[in-house]
Protein backbone atom coordinates (compact mmCIF):
# COMPACT_ATOMS: atom_id res chain seq x y z
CA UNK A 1 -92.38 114.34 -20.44
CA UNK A 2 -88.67 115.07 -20.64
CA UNK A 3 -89.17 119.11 -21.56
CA UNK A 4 -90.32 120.69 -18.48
CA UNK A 5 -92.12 123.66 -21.07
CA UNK A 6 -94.74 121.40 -21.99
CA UNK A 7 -98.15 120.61 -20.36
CA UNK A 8 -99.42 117.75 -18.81
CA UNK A 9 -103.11 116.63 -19.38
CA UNK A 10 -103.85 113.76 -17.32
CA UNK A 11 -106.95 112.27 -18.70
CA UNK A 12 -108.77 109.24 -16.18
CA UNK A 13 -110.54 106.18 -17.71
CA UNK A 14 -114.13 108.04 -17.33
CA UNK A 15 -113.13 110.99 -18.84
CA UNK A 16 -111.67 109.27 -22.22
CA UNK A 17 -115.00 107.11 -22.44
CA UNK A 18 -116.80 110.54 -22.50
CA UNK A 19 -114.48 111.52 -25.04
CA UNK A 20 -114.72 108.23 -27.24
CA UNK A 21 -118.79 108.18 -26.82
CA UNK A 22 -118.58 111.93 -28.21
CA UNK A 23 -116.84 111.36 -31.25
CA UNK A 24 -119.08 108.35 -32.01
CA UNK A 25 -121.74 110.91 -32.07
CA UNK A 26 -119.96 112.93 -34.07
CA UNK A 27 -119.29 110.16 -36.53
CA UNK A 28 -122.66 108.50 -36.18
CA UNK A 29 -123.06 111.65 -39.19
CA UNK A 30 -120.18 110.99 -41.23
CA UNK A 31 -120.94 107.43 -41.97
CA UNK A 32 -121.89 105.03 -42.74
CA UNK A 33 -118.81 102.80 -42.24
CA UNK A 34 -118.66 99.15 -42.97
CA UNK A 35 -115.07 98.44 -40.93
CA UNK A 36 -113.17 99.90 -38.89
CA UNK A 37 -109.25 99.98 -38.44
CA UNK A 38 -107.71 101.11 -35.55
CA UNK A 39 -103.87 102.32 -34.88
CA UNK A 40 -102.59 100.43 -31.90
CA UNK A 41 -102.09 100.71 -29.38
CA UNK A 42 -103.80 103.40 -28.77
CA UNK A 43 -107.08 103.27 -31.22
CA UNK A 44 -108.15 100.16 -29.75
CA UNK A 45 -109.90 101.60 -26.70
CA UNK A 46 -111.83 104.34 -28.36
CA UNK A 47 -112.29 101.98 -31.56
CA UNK A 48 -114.11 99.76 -28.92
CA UNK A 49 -116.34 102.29 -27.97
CA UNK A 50 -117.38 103.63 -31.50
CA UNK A 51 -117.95 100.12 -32.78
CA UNK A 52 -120.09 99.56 -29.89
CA UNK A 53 -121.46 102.66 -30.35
CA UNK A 54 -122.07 102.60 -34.69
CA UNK A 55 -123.05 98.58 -34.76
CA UNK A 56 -119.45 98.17 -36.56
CA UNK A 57 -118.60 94.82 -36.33
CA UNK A 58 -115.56 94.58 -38.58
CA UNK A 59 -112.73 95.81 -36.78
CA UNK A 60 -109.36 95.36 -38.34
CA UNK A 61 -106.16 96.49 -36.34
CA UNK A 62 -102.64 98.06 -38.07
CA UNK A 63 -100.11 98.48 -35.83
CA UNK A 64 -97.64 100.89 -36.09
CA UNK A 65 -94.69 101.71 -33.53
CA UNK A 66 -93.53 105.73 -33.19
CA UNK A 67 -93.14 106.63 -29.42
CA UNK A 68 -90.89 103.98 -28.14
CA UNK A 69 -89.84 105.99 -24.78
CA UNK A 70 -93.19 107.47 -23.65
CA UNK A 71 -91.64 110.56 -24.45
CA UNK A 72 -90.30 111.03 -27.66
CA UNK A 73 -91.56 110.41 -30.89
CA UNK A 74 -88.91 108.43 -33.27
CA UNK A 75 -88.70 106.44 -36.66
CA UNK A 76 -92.10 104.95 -37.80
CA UNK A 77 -92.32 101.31 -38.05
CA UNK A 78 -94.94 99.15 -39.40
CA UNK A 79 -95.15 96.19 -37.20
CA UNK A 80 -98.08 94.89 -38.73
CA UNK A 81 -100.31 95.80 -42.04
CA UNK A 82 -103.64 96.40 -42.75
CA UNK A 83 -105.59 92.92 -43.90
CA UNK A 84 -105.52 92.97 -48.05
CA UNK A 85 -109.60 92.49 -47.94
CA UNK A 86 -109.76 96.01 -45.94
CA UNK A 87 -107.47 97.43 -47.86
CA UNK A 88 -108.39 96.19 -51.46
CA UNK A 89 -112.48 97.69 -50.01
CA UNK A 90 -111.95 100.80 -52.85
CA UNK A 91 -108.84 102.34 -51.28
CA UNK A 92 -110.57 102.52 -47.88
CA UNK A 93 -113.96 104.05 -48.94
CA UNK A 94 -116.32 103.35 -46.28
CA UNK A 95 -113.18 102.48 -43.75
CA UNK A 96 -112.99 104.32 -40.57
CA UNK A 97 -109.37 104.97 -39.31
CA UNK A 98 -109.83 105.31 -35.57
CA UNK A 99 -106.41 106.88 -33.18
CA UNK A 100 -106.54 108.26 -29.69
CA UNK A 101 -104.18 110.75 -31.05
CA UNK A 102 -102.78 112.96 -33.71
CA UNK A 103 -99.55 114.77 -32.75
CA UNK A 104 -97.26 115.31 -35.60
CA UNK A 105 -99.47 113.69 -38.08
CA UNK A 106 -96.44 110.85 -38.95
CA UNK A 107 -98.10 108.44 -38.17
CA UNK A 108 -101.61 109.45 -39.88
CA UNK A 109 -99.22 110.05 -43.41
CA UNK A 110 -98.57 106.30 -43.21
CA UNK A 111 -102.35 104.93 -42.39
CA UNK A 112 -103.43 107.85 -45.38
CA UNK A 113 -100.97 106.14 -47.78
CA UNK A 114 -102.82 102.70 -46.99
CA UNK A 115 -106.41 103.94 -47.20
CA UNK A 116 -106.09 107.24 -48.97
CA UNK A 117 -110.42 107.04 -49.46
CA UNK A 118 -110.99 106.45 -45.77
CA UNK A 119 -112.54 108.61 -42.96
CA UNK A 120 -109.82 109.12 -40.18
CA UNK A 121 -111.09 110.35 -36.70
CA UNK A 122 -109.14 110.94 -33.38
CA UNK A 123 -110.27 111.54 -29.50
CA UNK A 124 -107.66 114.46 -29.32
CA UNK A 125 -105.35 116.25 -32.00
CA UNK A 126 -102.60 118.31 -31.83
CA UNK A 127 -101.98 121.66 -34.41
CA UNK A 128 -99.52 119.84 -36.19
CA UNK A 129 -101.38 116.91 -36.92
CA UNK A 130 -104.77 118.13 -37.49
CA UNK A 131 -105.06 118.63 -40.95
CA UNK A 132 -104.78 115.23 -41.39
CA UNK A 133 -107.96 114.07 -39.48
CA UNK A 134 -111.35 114.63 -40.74
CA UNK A 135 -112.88 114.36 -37.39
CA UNK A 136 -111.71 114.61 -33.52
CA UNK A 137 -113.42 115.67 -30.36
CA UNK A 138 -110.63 117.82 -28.37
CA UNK A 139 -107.78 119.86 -29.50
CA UNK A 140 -105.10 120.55 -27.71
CA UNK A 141 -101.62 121.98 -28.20
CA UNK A 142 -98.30 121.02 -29.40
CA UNK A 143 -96.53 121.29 -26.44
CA UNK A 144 -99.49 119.17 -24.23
CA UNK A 145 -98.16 115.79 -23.49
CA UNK A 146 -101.70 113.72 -22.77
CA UNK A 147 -101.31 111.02 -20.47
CA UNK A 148 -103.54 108.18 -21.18
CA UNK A 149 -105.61 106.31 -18.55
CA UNK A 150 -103.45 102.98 -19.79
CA UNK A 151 -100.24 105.07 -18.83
CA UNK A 152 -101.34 106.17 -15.09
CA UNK A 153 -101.71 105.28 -11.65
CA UNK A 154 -102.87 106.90 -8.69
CA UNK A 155 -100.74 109.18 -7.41
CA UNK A 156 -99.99 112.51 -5.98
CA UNK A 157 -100.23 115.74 -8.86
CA UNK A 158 -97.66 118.54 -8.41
CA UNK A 159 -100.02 121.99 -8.25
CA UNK A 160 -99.65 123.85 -11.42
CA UNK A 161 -98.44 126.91 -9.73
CA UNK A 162 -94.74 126.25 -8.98
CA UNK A 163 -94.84 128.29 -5.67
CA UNK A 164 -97.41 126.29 -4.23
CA UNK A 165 -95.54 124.41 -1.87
CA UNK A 166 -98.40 121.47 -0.73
């Protein structure tokens, strides 16, 4: 988080389970699904969950690189596709796009372009992004930066209040 204006939002390994179980519920609804495909790296955790979850068994994985400092997002690049079988399954009808994130909504574009039929859900989306995703669990805003339980250790937290002095 290079831009000290923008909020942190620490989020443990219990708390995103919670999260990832809730929007399973909330797509339990929506479906049914007969695959999954998840944006990695961060979709695979929460896809885990909602397969477990839904009894989704086909899981299928494209992996696409944006934020290649942890803080900044930059040029999209598909690193890997999305398997011809998945794709070629009526334009993604019946496909569930799982993310842990929308921010911008870049990277979403590029998975809609793929499967323009399929249902895309999120654990968190940002204002930006959000139009693009037919179902998340938590909004938050632009200028939150989330950190992930994959990108944290234990360690002290800074109060909020800047005149709090420990």
């Amino acid at each position: 988080m290079s831009d000290p204006n923008n909020k942190a939002f620490p989020v443990s390994w219990d708390q995103f389970h919670r999260d990832s179980r809730a929007l399973a519920w909330r797509l339990a609804e929506a479906g049914p699904f007969d695959a999954i495909v998840c944006i990695t790296r961060g979709g695979l955790v929460p896809a885990a969950i909602v397969a477990r979850e839904l009894g989704i068994r086909m899981i299928e994985t494209v992996c696409i690189a944006s934020y290649h400092d942890y803080t900044t997002q930059g040029g999209l690049k598909v690193l890997k596709g999305i398997a011809p079988d998945v794709v070629e399954h009526c334009d993604g009808k019946g496909v569930l796009v799982i993310d842990d994130l929308v921010d911008t909504g870049a990277t979403a574009r590029v998975v809609r372009d793929m499967l323009p039929n399929a249902h895309f859900a999120t654990v968190y989306a940002k204002p930006q992004g959000r139009p693009l995703v037919d179902t998340f669990v938590t909004e938050v805003s632009q200028d939150t930066w989330i950190y992930f339980p994959w990108d944290l250790g234990l360690a002290f937290q800074p109060p909020i209040s800047k005149n709090e002095k420990g």
